[in-house]
Protein backbone atom coordinates (compact mmCIF):
# COMPACT_ATOMS: atom_id res chain seq x y z
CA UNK A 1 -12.20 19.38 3.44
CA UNK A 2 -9.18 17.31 5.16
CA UNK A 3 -10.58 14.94 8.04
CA UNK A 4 -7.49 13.62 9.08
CA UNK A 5 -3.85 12.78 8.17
CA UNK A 6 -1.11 10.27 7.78
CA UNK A 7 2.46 10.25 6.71
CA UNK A 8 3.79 7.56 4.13
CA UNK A 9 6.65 5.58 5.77
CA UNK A 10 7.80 3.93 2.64
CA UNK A 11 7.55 3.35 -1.11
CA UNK A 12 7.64 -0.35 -2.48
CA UNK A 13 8.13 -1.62 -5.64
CA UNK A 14 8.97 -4.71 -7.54
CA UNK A 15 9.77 -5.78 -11.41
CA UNK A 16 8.14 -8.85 -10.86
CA UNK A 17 4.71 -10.50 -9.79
CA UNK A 18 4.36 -13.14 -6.60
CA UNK A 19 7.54 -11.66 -4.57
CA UNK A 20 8.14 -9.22 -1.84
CA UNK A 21 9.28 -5.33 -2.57
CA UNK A 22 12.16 -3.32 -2.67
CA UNK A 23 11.76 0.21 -1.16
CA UNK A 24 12.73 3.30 -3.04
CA UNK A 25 12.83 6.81 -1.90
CA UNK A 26 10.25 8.03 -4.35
CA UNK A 27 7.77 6.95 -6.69
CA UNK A 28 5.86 7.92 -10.38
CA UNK A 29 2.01 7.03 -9.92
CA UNK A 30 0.68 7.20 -12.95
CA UNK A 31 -3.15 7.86 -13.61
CA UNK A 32 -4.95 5.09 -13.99
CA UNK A 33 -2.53 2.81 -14.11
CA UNK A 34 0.07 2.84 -10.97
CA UNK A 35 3.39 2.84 -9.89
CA UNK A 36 5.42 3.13 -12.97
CA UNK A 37 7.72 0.08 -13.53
CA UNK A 38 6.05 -1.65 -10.50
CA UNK A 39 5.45 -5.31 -11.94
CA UNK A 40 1.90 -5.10 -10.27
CA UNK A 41 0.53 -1.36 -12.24
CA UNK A 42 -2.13 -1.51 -14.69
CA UNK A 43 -5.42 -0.56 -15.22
CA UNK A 44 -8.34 -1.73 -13.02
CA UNK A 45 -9.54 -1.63 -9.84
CA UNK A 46 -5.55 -2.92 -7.97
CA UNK A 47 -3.44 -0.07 -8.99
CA UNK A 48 -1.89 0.48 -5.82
CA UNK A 49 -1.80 -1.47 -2.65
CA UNK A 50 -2.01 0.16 0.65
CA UNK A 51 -0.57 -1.28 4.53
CA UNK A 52 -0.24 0.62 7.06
CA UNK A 53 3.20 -0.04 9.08
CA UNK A 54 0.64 -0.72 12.44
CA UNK A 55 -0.68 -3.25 10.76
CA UNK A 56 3.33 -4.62 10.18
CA UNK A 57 3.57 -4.27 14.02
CA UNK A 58 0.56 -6.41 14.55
CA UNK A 59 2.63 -9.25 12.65
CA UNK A 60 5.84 -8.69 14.11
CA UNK A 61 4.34 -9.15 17.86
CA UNK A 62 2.85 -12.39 16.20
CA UNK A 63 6.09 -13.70 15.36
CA UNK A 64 10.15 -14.18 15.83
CA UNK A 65 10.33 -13.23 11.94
CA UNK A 66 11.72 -10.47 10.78
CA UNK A 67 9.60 -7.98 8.85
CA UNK A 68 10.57 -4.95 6.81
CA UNK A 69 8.33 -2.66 4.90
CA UNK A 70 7.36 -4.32 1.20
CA UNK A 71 7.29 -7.42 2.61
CA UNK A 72 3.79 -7.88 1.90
CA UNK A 73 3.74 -6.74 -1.68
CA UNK A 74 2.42 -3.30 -0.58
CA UNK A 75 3.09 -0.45 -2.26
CA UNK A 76 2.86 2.11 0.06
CA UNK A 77 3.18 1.62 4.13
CA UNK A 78 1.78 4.41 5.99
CA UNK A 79 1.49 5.97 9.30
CA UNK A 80 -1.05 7.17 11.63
CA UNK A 81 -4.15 5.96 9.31
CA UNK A 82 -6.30 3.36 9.64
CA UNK A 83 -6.90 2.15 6.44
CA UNK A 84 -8.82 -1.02 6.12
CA UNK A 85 -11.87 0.67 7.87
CA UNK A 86 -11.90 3.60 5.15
CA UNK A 87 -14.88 2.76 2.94
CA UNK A 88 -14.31 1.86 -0.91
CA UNK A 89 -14.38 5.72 -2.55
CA UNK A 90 -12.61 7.43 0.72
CA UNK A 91 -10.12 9.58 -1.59
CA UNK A 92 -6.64 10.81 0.00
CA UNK A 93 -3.80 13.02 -1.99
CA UNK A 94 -0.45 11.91 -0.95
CA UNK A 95 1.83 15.07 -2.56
CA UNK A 96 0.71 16.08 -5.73
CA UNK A 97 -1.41 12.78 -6.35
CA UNK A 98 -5.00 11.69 -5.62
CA UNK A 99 -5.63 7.70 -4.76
CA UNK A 100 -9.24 6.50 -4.26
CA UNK A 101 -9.55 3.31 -2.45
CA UNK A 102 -11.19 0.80 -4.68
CA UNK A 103 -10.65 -2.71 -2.50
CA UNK A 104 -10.78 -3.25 0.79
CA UNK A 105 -8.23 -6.71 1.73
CA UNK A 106 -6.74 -9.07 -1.28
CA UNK A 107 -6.73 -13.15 -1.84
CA UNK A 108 -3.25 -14.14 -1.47
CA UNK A 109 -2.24 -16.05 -3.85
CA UNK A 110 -1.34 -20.20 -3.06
CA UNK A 111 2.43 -19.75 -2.34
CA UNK A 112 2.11 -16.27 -0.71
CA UNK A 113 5.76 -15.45 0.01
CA UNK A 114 4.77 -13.59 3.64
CA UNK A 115 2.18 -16.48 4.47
CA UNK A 116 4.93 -19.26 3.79
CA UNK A 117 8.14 -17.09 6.07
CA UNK A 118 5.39 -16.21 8.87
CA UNK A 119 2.21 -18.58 8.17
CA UNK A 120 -0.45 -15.52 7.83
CA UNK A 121 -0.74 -12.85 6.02
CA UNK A 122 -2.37 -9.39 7.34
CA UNK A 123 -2.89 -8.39 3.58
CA UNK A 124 -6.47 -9.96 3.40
CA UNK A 125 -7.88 -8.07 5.96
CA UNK A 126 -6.15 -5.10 6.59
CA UNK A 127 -4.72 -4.05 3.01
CA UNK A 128 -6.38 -1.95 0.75
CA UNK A 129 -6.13 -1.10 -2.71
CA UNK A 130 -6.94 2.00 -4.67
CA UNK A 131 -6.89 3.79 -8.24
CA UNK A 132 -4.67 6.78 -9.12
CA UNK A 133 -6.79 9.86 -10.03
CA UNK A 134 -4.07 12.34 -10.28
CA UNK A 135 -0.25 11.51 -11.23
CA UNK A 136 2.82 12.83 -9.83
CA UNK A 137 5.94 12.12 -7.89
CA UNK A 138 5.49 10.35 -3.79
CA UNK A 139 8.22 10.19 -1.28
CA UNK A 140 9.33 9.14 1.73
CA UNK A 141 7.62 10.98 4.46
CA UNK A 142 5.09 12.98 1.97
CA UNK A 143 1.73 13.74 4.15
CA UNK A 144 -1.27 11.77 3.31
CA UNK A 145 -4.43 14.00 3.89
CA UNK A 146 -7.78 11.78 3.60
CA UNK A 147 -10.63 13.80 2.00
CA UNK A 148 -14.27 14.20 3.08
């Protein structure tokens, strides 16, 4: 049974580790594994990284920066959900995939590209991470329905 719903606001990706993303209009998520040529997919418990974009807001009211969407290494920024307060196993299908959050927050790395333009980064405590049950294709503006 649905409980409640989002809406992704964009797809992020990167062909390398430590930087900020790129957005794309649509994404491969690959089961048990990731995004598919996202420099950050592989097996584990980090497949996919979450943000929601009113977490974003939270940081751009905290500073004259400008922030876009991928700037924090996340692959997917979402609407309407909040996400860091969804317990490790909450499962959501976004399209024709299934995610299953696996990590609540992250340890940014010394050198963190968002912490060194803004001087925090929202990633520790309000990103979230989660493993790819079920493949298939995500895009811009697909509806993210978060499962009892």
């Amino acid at each position: 049974m649905t409980s409640y719903t989002g809406e992704v606001c964009s797809i992020n990706l990167s062909g390398e580790k430590g930087g900020v993303k790129t957005p794309a209009e649509s994404a491969l998520l690959v089961e048990n594994h990731g995004i598919s040529g996202d420099a950050h997919a592989e097996p584990g418990i980090k497949q996919i990284s979450l943000l929601a974009s009113e977490s974003i807001d939270k940081m751009r009211a905290q500073t004259s920066s400008e922030l876009n969407f991928g700037d924090f290494a996340e692959n997917i920024t979402t609407k309407g959900l909040v996400l860091h307060k969804m317990p490790v196993g909450t499962r959501m299908t976004i399209g024709e995939t299934m995610l299953e959050v696996s990590k609540i927050g992250k340890e940014c790395h010394h050198g963190c590209a968002i912490q060194q333009k803004v001087g925090k980064c929202i990633m520790p405590l309000e990103g979230i991470f989660a493993v790819v049950l079920r493949g298939g294709t995500v895009k811009r503006g697909d509806k993210i329905s978060v499962l009892e």
